[in-house]
N, C-alpha and C. Protein backbone atom coordinates (compact mmCIF):
# COMPACT_ATOMS: atom_id res chain seq x y z
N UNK A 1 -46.60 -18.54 14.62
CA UNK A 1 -46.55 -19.98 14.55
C UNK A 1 -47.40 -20.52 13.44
N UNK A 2 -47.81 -22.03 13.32
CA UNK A 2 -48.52 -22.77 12.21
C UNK A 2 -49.81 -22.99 13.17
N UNK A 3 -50.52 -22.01 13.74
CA UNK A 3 -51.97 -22.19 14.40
C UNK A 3 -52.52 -21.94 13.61
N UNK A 4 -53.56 -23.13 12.90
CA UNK A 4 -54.45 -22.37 11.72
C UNK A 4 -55.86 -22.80 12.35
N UNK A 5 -56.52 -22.26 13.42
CA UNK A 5 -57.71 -22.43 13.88
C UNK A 5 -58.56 -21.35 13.58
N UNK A 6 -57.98 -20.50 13.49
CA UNK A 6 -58.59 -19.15 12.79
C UNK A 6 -58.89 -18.51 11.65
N UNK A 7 -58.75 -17.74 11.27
CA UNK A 7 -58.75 -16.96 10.09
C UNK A 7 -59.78 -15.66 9.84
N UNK A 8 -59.03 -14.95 9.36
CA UNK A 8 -59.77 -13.02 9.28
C UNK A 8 -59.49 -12.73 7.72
N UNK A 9 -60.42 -11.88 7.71
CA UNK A 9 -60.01 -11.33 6.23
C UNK A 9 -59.98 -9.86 6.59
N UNK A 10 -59.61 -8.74 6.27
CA UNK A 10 -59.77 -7.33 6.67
C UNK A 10 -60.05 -6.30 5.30
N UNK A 11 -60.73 -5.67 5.36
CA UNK A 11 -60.85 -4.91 3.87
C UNK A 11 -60.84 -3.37 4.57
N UNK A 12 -59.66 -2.92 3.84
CA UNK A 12 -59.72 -1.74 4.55
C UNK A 12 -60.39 -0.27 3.81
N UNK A 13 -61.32 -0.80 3.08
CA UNK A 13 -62.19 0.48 2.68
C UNK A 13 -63.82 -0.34 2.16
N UNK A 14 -63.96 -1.66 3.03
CA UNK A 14 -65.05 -1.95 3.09
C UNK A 14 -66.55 -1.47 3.54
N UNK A 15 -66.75 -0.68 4.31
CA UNK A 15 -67.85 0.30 4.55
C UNK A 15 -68.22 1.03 3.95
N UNK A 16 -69.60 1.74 3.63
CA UNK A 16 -69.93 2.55 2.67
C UNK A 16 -69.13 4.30 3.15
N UNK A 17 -68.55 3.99 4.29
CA UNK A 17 -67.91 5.56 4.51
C UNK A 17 -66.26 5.45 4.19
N UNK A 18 -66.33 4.20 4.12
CA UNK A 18 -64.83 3.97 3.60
C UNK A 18 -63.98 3.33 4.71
N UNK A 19 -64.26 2.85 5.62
CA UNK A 19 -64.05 2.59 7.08
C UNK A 19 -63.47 1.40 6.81
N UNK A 20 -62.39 0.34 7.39
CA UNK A 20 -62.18 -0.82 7.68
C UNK A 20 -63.00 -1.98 8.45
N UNK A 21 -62.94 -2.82 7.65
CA UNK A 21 -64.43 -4.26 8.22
C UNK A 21 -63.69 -5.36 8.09
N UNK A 22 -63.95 -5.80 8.88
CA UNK A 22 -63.58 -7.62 8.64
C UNK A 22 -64.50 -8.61 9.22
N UNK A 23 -64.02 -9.54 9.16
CA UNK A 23 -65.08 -10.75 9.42
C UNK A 23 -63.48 -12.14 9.95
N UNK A 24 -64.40 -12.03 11.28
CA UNK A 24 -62.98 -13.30 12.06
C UNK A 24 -63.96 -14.73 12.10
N UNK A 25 -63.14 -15.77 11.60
CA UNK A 25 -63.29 -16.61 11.97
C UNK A 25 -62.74 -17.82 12.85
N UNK A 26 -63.96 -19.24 13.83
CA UNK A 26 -63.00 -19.70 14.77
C UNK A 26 -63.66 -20.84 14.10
N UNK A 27 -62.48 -21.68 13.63
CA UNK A 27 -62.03 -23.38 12.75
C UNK A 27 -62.83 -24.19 13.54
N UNK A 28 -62.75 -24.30 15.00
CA UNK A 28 -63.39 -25.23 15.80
C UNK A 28 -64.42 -25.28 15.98
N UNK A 29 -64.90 -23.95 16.44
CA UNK A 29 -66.73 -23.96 16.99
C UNK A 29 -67.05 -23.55 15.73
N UNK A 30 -66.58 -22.56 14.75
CA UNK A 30 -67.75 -22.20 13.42
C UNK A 30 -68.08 -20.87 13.80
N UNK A 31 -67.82 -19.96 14.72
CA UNK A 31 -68.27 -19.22 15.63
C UNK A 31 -67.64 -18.44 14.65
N UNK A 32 -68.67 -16.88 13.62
CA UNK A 32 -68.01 -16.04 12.96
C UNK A 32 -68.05 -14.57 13.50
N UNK A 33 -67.76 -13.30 13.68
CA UNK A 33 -67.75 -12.76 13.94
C UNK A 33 -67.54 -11.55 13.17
N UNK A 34 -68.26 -10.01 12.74
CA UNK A 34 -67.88 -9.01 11.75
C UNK A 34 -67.69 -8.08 12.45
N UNK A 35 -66.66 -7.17 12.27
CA UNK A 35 -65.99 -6.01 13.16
C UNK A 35 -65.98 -4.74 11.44
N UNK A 36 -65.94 -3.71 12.47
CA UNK A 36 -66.46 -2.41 11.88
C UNK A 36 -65.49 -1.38 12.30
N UNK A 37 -64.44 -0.58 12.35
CA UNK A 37 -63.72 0.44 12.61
C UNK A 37 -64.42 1.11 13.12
N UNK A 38 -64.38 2.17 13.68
CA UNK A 38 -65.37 2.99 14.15
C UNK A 38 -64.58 4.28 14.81
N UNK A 39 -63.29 4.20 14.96
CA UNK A 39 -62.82 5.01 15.74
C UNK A 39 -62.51 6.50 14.39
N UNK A 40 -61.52 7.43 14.15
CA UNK A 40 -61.20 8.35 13.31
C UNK A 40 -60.17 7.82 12.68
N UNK A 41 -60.72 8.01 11.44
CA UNK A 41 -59.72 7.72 9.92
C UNK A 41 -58.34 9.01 9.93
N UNK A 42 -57.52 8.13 9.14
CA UNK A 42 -56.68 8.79 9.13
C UNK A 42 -56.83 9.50 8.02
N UNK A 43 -55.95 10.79 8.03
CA UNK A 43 -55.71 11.77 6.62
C UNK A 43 -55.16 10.87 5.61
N UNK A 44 -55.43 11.28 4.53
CA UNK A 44 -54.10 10.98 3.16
C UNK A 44 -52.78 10.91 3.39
N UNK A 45 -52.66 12.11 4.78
CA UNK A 45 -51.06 12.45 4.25
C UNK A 45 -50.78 10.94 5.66
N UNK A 46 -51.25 11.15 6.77
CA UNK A 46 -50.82 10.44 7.58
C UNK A 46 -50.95 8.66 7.28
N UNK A 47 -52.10 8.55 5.87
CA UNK A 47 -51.92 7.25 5.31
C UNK A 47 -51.05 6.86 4.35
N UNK A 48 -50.55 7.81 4.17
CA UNK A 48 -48.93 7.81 3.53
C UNK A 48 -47.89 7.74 3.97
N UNK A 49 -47.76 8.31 5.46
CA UNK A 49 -46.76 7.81 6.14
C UNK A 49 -46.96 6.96 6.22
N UNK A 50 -47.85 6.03 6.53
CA UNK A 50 -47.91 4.83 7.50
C UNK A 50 -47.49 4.17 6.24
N UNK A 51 -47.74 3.83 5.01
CA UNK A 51 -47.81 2.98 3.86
C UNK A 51 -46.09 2.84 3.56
N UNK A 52 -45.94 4.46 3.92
CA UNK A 52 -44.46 4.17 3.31
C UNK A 52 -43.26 3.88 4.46
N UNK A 53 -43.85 3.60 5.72
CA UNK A 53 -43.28 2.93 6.95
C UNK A 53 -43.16 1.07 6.77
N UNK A 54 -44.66 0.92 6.18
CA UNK A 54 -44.76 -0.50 5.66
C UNK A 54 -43.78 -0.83 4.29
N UNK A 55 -43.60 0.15 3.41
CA UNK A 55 -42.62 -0.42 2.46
C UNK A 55 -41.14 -0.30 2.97
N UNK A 56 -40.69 0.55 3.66
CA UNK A 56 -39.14 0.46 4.53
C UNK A 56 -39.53 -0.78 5.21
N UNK A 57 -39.91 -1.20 6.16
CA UNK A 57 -40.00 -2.75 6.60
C UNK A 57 -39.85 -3.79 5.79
N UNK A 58 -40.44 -3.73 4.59
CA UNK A 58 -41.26 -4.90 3.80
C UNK A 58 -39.66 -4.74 3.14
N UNK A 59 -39.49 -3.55 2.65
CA UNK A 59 -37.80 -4.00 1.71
C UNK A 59 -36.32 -4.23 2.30
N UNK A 60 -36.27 -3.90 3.88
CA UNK A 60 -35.85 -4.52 4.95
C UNK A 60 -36.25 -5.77 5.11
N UNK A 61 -36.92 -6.38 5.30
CA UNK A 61 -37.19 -7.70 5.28
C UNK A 61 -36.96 -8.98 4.53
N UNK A 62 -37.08 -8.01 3.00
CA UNK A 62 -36.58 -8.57 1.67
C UNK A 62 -34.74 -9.03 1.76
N UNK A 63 -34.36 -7.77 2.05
CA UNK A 63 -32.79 -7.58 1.96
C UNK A 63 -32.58 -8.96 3.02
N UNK A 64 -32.97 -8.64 4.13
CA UNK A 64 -32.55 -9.76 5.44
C UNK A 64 -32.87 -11.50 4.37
N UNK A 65 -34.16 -11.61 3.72
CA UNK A 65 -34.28 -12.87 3.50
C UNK A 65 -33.21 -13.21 1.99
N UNK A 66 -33.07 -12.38 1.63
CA UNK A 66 -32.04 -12.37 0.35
C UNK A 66 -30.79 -13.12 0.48
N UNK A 67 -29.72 -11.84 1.75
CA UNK A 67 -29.19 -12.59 2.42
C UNK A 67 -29.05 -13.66 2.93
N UNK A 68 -30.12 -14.13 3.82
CA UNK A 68 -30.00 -15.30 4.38
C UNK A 68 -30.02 -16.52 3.29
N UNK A 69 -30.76 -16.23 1.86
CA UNK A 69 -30.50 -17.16 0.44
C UNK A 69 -29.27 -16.76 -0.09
N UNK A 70 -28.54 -15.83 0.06
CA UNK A 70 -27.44 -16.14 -0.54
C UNK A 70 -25.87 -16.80 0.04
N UNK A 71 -26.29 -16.91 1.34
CA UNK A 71 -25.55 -17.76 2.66
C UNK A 71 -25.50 -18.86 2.18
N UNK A 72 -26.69 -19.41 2.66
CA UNK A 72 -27.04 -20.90 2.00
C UNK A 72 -26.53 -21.29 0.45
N UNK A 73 -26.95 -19.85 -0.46
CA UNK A 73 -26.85 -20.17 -1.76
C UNK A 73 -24.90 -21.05 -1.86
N UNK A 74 -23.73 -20.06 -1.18
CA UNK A 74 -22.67 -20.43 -0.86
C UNK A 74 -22.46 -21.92 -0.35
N UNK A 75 -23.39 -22.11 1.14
CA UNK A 75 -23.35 -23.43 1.31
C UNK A 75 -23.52 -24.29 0.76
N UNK A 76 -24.64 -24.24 -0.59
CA UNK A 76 -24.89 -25.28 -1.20
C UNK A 76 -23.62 -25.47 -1.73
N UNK A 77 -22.82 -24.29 -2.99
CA UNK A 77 -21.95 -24.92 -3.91
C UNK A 77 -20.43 -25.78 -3.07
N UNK A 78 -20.27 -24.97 -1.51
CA UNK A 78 -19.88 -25.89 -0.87
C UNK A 78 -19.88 -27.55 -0.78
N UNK A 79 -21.17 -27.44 -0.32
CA UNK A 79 -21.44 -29.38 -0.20
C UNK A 79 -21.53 -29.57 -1.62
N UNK A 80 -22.05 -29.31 -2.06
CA UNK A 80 -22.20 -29.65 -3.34
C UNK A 80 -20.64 -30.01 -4.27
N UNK A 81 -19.87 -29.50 -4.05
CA UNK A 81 -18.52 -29.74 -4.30
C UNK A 81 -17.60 -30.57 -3.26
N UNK A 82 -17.76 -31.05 -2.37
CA UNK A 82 -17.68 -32.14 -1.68
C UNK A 82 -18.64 -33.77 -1.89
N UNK A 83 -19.46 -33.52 -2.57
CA UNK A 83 -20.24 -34.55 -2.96
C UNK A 83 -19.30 -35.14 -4.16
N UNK A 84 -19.68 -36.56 -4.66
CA UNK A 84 -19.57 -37.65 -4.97
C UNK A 84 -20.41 -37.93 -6.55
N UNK A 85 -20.04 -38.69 -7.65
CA UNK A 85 -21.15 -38.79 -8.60
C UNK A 85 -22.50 -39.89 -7.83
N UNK A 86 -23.36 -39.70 -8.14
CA UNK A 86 -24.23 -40.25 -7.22
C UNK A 86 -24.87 -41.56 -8.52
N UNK A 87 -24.05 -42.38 -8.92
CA UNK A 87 -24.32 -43.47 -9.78
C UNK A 87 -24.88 -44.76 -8.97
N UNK A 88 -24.25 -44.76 -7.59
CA UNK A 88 -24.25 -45.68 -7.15
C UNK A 88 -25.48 -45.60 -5.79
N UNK A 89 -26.26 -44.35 -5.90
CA UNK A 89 -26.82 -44.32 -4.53
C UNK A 89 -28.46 -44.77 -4.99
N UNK A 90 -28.51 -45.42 -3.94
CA UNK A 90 -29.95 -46.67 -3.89
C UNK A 90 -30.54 -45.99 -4.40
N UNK A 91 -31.08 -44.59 -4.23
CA UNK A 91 -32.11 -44.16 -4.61
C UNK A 91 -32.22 -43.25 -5.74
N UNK A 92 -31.22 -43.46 -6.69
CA UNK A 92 -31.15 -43.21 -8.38
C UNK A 92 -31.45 -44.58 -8.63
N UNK A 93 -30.94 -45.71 -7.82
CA UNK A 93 -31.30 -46.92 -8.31
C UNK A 93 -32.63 -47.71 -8.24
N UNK A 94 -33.26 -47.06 -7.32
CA UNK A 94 -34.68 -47.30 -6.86
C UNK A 94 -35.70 -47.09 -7.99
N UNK A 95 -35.61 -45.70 -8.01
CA UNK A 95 -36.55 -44.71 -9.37
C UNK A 95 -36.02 -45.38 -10.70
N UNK A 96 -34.69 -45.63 -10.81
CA UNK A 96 -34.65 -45.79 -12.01
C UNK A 96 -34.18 -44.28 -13.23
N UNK A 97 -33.72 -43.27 -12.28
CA UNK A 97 -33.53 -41.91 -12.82
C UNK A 97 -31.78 -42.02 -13.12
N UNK A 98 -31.65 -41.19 -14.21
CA UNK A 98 -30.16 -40.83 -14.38
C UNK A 98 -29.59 -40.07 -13.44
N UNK A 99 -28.62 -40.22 -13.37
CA UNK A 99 -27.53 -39.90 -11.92
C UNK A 99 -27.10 -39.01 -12.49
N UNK A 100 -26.91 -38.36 -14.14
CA UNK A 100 -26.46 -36.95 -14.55
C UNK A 100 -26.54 -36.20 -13.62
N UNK A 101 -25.47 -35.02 -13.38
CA UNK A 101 -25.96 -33.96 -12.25
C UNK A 101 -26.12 -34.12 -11.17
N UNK A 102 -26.22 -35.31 -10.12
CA UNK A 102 -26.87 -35.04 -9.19
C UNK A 102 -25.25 -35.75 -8.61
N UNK A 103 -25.35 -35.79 -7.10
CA UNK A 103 -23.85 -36.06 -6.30
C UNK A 103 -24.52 -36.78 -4.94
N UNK A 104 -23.30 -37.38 -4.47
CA UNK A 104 -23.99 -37.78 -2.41
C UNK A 104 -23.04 -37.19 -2.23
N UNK A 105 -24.03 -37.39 -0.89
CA UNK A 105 -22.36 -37.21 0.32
C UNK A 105 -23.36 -37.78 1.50
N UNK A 106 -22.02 -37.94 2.53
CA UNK A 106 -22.59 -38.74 4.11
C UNK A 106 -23.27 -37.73 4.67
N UNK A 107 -24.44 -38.19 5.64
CA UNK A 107 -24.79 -37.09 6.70
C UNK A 107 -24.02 -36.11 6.99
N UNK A 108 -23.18 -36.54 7.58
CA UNK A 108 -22.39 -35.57 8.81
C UNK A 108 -22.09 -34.52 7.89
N UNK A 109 -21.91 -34.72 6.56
CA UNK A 109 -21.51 -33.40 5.81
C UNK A 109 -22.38 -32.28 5.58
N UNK A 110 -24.01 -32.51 5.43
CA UNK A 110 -24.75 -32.13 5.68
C UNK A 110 -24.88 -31.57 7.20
N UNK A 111 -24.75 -32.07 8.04
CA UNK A 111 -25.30 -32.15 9.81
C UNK A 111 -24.23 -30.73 10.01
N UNK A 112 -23.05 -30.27 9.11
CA UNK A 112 -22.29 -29.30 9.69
C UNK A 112 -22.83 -27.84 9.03
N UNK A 113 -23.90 -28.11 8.28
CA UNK A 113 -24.08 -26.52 7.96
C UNK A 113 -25.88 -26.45 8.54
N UNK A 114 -25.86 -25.57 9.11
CA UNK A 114 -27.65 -24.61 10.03
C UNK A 114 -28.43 -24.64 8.93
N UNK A 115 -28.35 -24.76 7.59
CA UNK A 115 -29.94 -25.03 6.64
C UNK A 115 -30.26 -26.46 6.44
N UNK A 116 -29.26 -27.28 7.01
CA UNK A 116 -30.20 -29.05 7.44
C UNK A 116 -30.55 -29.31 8.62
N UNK A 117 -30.37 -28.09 9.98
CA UNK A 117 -30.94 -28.22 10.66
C UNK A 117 -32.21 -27.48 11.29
N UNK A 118 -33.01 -28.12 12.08
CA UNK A 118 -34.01 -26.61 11.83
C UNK A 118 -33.90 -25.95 13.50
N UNK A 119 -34.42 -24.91 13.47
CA UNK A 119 -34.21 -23.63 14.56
C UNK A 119 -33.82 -24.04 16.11
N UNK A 120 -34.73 -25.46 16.14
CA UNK A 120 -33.75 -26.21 17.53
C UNK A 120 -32.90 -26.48 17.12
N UNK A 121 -32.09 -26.76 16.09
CA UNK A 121 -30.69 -27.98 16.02
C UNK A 121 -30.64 -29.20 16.11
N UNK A 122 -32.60 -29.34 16.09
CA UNK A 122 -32.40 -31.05 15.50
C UNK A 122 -32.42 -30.97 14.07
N UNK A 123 -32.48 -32.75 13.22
CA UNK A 123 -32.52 -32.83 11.70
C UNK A 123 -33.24 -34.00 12.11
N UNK A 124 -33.74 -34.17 10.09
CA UNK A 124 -33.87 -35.14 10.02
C UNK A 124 -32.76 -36.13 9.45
N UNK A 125 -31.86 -35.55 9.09
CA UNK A 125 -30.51 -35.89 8.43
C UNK A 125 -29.61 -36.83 9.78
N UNK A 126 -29.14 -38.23 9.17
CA UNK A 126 -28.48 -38.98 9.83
C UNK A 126 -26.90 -39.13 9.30
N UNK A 127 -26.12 -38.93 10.71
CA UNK A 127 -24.56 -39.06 10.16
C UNK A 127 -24.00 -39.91 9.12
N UNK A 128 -24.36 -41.37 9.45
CA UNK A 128 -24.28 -42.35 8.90
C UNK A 128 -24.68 -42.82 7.46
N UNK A 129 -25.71 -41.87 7.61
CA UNK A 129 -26.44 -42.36 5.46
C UNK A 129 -25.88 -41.72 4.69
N UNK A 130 -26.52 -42.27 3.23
CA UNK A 130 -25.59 -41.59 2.21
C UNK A 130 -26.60 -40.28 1.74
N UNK A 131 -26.61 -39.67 1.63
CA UNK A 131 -27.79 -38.90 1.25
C UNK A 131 -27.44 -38.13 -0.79
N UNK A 132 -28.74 -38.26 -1.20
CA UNK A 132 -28.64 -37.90 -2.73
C UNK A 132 -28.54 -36.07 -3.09
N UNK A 133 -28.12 -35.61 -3.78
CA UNK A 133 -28.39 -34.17 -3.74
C UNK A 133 -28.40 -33.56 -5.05
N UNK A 134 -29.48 -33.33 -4.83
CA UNK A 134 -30.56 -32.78 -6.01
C UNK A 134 -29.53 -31.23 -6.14
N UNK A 135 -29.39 -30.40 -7.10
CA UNK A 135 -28.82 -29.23 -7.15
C UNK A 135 -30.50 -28.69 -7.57
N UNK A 136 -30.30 -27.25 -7.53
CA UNK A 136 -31.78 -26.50 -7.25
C UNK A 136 -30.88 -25.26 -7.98
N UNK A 137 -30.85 -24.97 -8.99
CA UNK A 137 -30.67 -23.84 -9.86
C UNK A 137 -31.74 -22.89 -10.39
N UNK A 138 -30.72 -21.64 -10.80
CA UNK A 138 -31.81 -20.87 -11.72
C UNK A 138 -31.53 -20.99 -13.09
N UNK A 139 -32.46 -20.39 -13.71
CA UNK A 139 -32.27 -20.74 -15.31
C UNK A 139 -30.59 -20.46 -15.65
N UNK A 140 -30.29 -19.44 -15.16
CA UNK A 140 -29.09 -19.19 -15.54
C UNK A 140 -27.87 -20.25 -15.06
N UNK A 141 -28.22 -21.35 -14.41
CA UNK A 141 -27.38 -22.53 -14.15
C UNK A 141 -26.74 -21.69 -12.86
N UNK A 142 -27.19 -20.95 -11.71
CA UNK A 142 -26.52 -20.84 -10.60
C UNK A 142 -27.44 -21.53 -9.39
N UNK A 143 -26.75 -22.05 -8.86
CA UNK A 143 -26.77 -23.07 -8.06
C UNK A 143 -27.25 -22.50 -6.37
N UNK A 144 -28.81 -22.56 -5.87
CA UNK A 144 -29.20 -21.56 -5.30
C UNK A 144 -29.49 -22.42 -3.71
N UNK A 145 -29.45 -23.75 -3.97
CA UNK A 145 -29.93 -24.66 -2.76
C UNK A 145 -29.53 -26.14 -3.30
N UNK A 146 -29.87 -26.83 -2.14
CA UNK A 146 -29.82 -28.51 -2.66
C UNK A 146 -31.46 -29.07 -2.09
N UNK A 147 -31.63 -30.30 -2.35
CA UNK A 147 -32.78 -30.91 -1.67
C UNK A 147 -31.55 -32.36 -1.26
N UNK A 148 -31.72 -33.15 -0.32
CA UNK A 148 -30.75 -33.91 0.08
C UNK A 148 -32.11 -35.09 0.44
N UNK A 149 -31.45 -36.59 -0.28
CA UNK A 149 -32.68 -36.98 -0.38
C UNK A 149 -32.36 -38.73 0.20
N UNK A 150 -32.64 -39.81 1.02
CA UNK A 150 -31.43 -40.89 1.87
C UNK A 150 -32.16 -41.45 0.67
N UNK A 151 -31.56 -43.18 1.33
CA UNK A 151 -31.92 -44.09 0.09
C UNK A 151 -33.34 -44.56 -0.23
N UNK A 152 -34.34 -44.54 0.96
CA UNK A 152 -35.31 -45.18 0.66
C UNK A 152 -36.45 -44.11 0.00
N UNK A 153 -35.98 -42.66 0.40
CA UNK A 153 -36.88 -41.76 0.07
C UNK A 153 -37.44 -41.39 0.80
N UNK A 154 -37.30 -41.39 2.19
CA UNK A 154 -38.72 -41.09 3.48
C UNK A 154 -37.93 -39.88 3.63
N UNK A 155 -36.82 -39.71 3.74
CA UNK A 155 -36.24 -38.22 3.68
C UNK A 155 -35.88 -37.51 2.87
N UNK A 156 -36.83 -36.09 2.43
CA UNK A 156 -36.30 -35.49 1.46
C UNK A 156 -36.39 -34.19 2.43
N UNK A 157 -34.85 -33.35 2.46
CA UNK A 157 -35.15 -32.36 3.34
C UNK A 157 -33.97 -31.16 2.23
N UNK A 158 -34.82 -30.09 2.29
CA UNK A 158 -34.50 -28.98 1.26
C UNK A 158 -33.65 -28.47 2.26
N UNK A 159 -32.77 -27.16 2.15
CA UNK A 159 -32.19 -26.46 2.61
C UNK A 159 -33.02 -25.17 3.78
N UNK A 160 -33.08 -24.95 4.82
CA UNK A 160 -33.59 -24.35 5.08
C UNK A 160 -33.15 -22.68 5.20
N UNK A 161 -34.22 -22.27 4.45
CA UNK A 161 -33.72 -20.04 4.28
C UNK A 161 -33.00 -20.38 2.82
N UNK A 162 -33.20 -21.65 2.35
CA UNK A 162 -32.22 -21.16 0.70
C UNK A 162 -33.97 -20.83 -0.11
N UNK A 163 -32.68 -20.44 -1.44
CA UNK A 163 -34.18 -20.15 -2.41
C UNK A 163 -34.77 -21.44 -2.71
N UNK A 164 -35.89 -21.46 -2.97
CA UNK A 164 -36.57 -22.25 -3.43
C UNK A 164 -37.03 -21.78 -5.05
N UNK A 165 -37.70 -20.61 -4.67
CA UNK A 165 -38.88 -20.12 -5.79
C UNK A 165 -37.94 -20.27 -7.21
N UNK A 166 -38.34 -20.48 -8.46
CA UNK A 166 -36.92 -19.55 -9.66
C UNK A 166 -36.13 -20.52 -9.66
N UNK A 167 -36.09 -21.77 -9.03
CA UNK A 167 -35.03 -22.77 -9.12
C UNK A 167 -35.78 -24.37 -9.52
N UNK A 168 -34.51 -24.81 -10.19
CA UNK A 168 -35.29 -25.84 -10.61
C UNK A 168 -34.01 -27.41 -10.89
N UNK A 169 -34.20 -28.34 -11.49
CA UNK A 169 -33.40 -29.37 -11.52
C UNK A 169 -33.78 -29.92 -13.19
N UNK A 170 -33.08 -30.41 -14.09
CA UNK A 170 -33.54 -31.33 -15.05
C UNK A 170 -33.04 -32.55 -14.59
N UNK A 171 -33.39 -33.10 -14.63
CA UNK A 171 -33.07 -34.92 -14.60
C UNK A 171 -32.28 -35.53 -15.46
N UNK A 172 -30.93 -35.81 -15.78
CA UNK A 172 -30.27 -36.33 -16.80
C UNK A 172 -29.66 -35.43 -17.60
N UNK A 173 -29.69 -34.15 -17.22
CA UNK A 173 -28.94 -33.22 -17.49
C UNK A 173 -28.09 -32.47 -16.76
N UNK A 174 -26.68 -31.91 -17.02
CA UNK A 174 -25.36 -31.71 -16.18
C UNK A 174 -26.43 -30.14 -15.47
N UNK A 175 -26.01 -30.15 -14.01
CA UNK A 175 -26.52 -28.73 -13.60
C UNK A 175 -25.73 -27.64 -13.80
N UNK A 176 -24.76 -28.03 -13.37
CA UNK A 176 -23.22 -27.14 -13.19
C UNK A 176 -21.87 -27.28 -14.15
């Protein structure tokens, strides 16, 4: 979860025998605490298994979140090709920004794909508004997420599980 009352640091060859140490901390009381390994170190070879148990996970994990950005990545050019030139939506008109590139569309078009909603299946996205949509590319002009943004600006809600990182928008320039 987002409990940040805590916090540890762990160094795992912090001791002068080479042992694992850390130091926990508690946000509320201040209350710190330093811990010391103490039990039997593992071999080389058996810290090699373990390391290379952690990289099969870690590039499993990768693959799963990849996927799940290139789902979304689909969904975006979806909505995104159902959207609208966005000349007319309040909030190009608000800022004062060129509408180059960017598109609306109504809620509900949004409300039908799982990265505007979050893990309950609520949003902040309303059927009824017009919402603005930012395209979120990579250099190479592929189209990786949206940010979907209503008129006054109190809602700006990104795609959720799309890429973020590597992506970007110019302002007044065509994305796609």
């Amino acid at each position: 979860g987002n409990n940040q009352s805590g916090a540890y640091i762990l160094d795992w060859k912090g001791a002068a025998d080479g042992s694992p140490t850390g130091v926990m901390n508690d946000k509320y009381t201040g209350e710190q605490q330093v811990w010391k390994y103490d039990g039997p170190l593992l071999t080389p070879e058996q810290r090699a298994h373990v390391q290379a148990i952690a990289r099969e996970r870690e590039a499993k994990a990768q693959k799963e979140i990849q996927r799940g950005q290139d789902i979304a990545a689909g969904h975006a050019k979806e909505i995104f090709a159902l959207g609208v030139p966005a000349y007319t939506h309040t909030y190009v008109a608000k800022k004062g920004i060129s509408a180059e590139g960017l598109r609306m569309v109504q809620g509900d078009v949004l409300l039908r794909y799982d990265e505007f909603r979050g893990e309950s299946g609520a949003s902040v996205i309303r059927s009824g508004e017009s919402y603005l949509l930012v395209p979120m590319s990579t250099k190479d002009g592929d189209l990786r997420a949206l940010q979907a943004i209503d008129g006054e600006g109190t809602v700006k809600s990104f795609m959720r599980g799309a890429q973020k990182k590597g992506t970007m928008m110019v302002l007044g320039a065509e994305s796609l």
